[in-house]
C-alpha atoms as a PDB file:
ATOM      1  CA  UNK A   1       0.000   0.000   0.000  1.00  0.00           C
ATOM      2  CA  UNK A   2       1.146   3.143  -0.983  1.00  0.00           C
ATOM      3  CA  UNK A   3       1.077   5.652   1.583  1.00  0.00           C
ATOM      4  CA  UNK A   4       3.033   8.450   3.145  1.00  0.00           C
ATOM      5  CA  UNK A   5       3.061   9.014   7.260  1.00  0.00           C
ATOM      6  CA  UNK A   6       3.034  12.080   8.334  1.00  0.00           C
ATOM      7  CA  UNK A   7       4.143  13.054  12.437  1.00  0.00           C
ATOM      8  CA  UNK A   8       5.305  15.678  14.533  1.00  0.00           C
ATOM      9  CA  UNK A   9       2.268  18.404  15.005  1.00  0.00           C
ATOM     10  CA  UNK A  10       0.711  19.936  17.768  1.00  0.00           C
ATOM     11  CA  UNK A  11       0.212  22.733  19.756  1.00  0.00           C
ATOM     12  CA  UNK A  12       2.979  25.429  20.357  1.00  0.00           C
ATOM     13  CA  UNK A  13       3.225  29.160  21.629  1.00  0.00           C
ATOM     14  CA  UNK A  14       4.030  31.613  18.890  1.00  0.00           C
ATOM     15  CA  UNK A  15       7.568  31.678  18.888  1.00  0.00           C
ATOM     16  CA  UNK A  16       8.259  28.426  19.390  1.00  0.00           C
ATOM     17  CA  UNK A  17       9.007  25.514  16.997  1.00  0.00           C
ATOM     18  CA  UNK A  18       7.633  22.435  15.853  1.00  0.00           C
ATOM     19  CA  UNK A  19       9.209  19.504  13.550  1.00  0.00           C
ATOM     20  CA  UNK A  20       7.116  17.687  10.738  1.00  0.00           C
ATOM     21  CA  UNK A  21       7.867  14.531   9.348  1.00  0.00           C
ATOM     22  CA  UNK A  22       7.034  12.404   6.802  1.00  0.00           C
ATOM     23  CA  UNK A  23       7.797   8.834   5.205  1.00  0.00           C
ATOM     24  CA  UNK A  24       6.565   7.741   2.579  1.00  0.00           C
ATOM     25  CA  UNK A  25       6.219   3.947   1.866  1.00  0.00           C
ATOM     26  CA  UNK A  26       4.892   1.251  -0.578  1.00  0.00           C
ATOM     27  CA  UNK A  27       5.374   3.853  -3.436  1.00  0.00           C
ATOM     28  CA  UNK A  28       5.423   2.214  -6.647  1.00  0.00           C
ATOM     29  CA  UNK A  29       7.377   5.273  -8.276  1.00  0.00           C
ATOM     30  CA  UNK A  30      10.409   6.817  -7.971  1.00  0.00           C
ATOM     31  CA  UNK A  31       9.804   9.841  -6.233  1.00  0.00           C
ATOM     32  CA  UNK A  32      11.096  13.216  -7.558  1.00  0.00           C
ATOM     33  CA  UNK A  33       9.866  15.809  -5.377  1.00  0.00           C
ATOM     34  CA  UNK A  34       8.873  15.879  -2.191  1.00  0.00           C
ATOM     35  CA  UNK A  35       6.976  18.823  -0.094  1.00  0.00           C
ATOM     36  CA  UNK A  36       4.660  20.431   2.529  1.00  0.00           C
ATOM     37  CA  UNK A  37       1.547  21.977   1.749  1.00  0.00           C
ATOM     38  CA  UNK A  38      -1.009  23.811   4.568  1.00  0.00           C
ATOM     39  CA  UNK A  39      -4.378  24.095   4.410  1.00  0.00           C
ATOM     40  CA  UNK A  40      -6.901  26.449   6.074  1.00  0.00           C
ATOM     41  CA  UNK A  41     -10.497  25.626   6.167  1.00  0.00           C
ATOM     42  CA  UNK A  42     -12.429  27.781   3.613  1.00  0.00           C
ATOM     43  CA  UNK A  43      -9.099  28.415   1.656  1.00  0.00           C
ATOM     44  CA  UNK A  44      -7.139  26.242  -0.926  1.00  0.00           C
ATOM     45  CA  UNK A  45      -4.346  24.473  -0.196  1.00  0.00           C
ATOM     46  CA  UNK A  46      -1.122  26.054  -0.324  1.00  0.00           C
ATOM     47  CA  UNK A  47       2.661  24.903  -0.711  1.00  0.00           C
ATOM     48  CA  UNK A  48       4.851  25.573   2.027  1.00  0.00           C
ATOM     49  CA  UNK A  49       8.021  24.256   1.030  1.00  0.00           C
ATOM     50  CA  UNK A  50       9.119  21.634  -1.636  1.00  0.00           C
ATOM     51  CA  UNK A  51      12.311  19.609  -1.816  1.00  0.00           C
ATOM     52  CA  UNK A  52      13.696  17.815  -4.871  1.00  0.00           C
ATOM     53  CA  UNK A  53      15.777  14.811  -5.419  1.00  0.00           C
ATOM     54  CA  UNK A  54      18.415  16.904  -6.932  1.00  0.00           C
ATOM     55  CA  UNK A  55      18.089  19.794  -3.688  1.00  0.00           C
ATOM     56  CA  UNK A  56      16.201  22.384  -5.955  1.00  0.00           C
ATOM     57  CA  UNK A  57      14.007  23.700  -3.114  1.00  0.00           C
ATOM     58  CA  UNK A  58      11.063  26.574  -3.208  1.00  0.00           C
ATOM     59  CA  UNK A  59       9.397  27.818  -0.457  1.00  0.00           C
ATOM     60  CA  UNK A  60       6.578  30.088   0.458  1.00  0.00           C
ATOM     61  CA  UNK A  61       7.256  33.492   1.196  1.00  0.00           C
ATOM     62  CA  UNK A  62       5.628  33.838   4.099  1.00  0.00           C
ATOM     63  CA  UNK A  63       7.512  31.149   5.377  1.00  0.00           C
ATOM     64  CA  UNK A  64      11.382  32.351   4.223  1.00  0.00           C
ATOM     65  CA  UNK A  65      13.635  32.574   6.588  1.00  0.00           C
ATOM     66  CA  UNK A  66      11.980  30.744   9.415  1.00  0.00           C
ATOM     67  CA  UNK A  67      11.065  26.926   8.139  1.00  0.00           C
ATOM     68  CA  UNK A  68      13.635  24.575   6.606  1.00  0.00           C
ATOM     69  CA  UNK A  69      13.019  21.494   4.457  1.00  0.00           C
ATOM     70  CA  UNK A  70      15.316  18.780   4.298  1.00  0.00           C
ATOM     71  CA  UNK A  71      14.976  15.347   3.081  1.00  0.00           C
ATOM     72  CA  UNK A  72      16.309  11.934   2.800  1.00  0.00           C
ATOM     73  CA  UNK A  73      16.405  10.946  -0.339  1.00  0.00           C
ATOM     74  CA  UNK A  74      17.696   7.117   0.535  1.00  0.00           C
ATOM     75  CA  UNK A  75      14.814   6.954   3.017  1.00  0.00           C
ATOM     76  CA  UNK A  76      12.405   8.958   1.126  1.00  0.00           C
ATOM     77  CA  UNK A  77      11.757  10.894   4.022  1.00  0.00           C
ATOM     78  CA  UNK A  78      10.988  14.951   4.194  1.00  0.00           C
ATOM     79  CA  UNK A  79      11.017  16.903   7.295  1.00  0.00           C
ATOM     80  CA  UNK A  80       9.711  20.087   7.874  1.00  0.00           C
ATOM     81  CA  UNK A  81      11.597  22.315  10.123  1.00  0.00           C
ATOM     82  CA  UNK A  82       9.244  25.008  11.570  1.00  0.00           C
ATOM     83  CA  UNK A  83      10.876  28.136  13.880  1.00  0.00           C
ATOM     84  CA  UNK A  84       9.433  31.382  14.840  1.00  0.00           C
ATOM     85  CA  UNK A  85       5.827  30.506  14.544  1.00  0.00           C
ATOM     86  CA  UNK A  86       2.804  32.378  14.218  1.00  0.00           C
ATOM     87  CA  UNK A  87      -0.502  32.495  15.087  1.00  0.00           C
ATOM     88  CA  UNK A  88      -1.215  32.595  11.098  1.00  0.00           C
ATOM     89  CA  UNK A  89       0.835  29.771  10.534  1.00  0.00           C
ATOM     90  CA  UNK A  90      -1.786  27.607  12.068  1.00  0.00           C
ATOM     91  CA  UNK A  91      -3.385  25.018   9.517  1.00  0.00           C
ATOM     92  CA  UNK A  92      -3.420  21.268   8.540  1.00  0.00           C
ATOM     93  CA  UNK A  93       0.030  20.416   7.034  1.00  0.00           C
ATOM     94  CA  UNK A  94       0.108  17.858   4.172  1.00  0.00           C
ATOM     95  CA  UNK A  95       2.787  15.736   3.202  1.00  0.00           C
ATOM     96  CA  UNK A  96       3.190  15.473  -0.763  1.00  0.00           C
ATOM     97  CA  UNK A  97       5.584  13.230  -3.116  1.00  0.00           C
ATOM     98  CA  UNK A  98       5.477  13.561  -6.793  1.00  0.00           C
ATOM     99  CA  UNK A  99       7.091  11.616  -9.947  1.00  0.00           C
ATOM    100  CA  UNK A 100       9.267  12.810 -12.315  1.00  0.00           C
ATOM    101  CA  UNK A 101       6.558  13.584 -14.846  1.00  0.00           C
ATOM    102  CA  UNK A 102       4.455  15.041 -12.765  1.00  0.00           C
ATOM    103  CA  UNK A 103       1.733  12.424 -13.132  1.00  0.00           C
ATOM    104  CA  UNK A 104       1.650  10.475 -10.097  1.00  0.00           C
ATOM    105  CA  UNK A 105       1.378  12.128  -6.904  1.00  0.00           C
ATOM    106  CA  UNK A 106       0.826  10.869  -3.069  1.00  0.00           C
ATOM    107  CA  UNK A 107      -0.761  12.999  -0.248  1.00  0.00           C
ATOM    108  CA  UNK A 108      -0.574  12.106   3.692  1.00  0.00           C
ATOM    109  CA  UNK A 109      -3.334  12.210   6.011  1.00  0.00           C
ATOM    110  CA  UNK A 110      -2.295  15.627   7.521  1.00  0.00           C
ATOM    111  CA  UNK A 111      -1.020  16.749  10.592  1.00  0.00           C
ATOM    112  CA  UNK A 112      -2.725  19.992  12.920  1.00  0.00           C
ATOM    113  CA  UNK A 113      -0.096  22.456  13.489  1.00  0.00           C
ATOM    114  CA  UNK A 114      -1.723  24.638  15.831  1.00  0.00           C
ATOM    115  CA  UNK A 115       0.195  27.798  17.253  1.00  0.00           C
ATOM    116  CA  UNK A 116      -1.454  29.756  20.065  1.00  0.00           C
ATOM    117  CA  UNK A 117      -0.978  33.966  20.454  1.00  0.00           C
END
């Protein structure tokens, strides 16, 4: 079964930090790109940072500067280094991997981040 697991969310003060990660397993592609997306109810869901196999990474401005993605590539595992949090920041974090061609893709079950003011 394909599937990735995501762990490592909860409840935090603004300021503080929180680590996400995720592992993906069963895939039956090779995974290119790998990736955090957030999601607020009533809004679409957004990327946060994305990690490829060859270390191209983009993140989302609002995040710059204060969240870090890493990833191993060996383990097909991405983590999601959170600092400096905000209130705003709050949101359902999803765990993404995508193929090379951009036709297969793989979402995780989500993980609350919730950060209190």
């Amino acid at each position: 079964q394909e599937q990735l697991v995501e762990s490592g969310g909860g409840l935090v003060e603004a300021g503080g930090s929180l680590r996400l990660s995720c592992a993906a397993s069963g895939v039956s592609f090779s995974i290119n790109a790998m990736g955090w997306y957030r999601q607020t109810p009533g809004k679409q869901r957004e990327l946060v940072a994305a990690r490829n196999r060859g270390g191209s990474v983009s993140y989302a401005d609002s995040v710059k500067g204060r969240f870090t993605i890493s990833r191993d590539n060996a383990e097909n595992t991405v983590y999601l280094e959170m600092n400096s949090l905000r209130p705003e920041d709050t949101a359902v974090y999803y765990c993404n991997a995508e193929d090379y061609r951009l036709t297969r893709a793989l979402w995780g079950q989500g993980t609350q981040v919730t950060v209190s003011s």
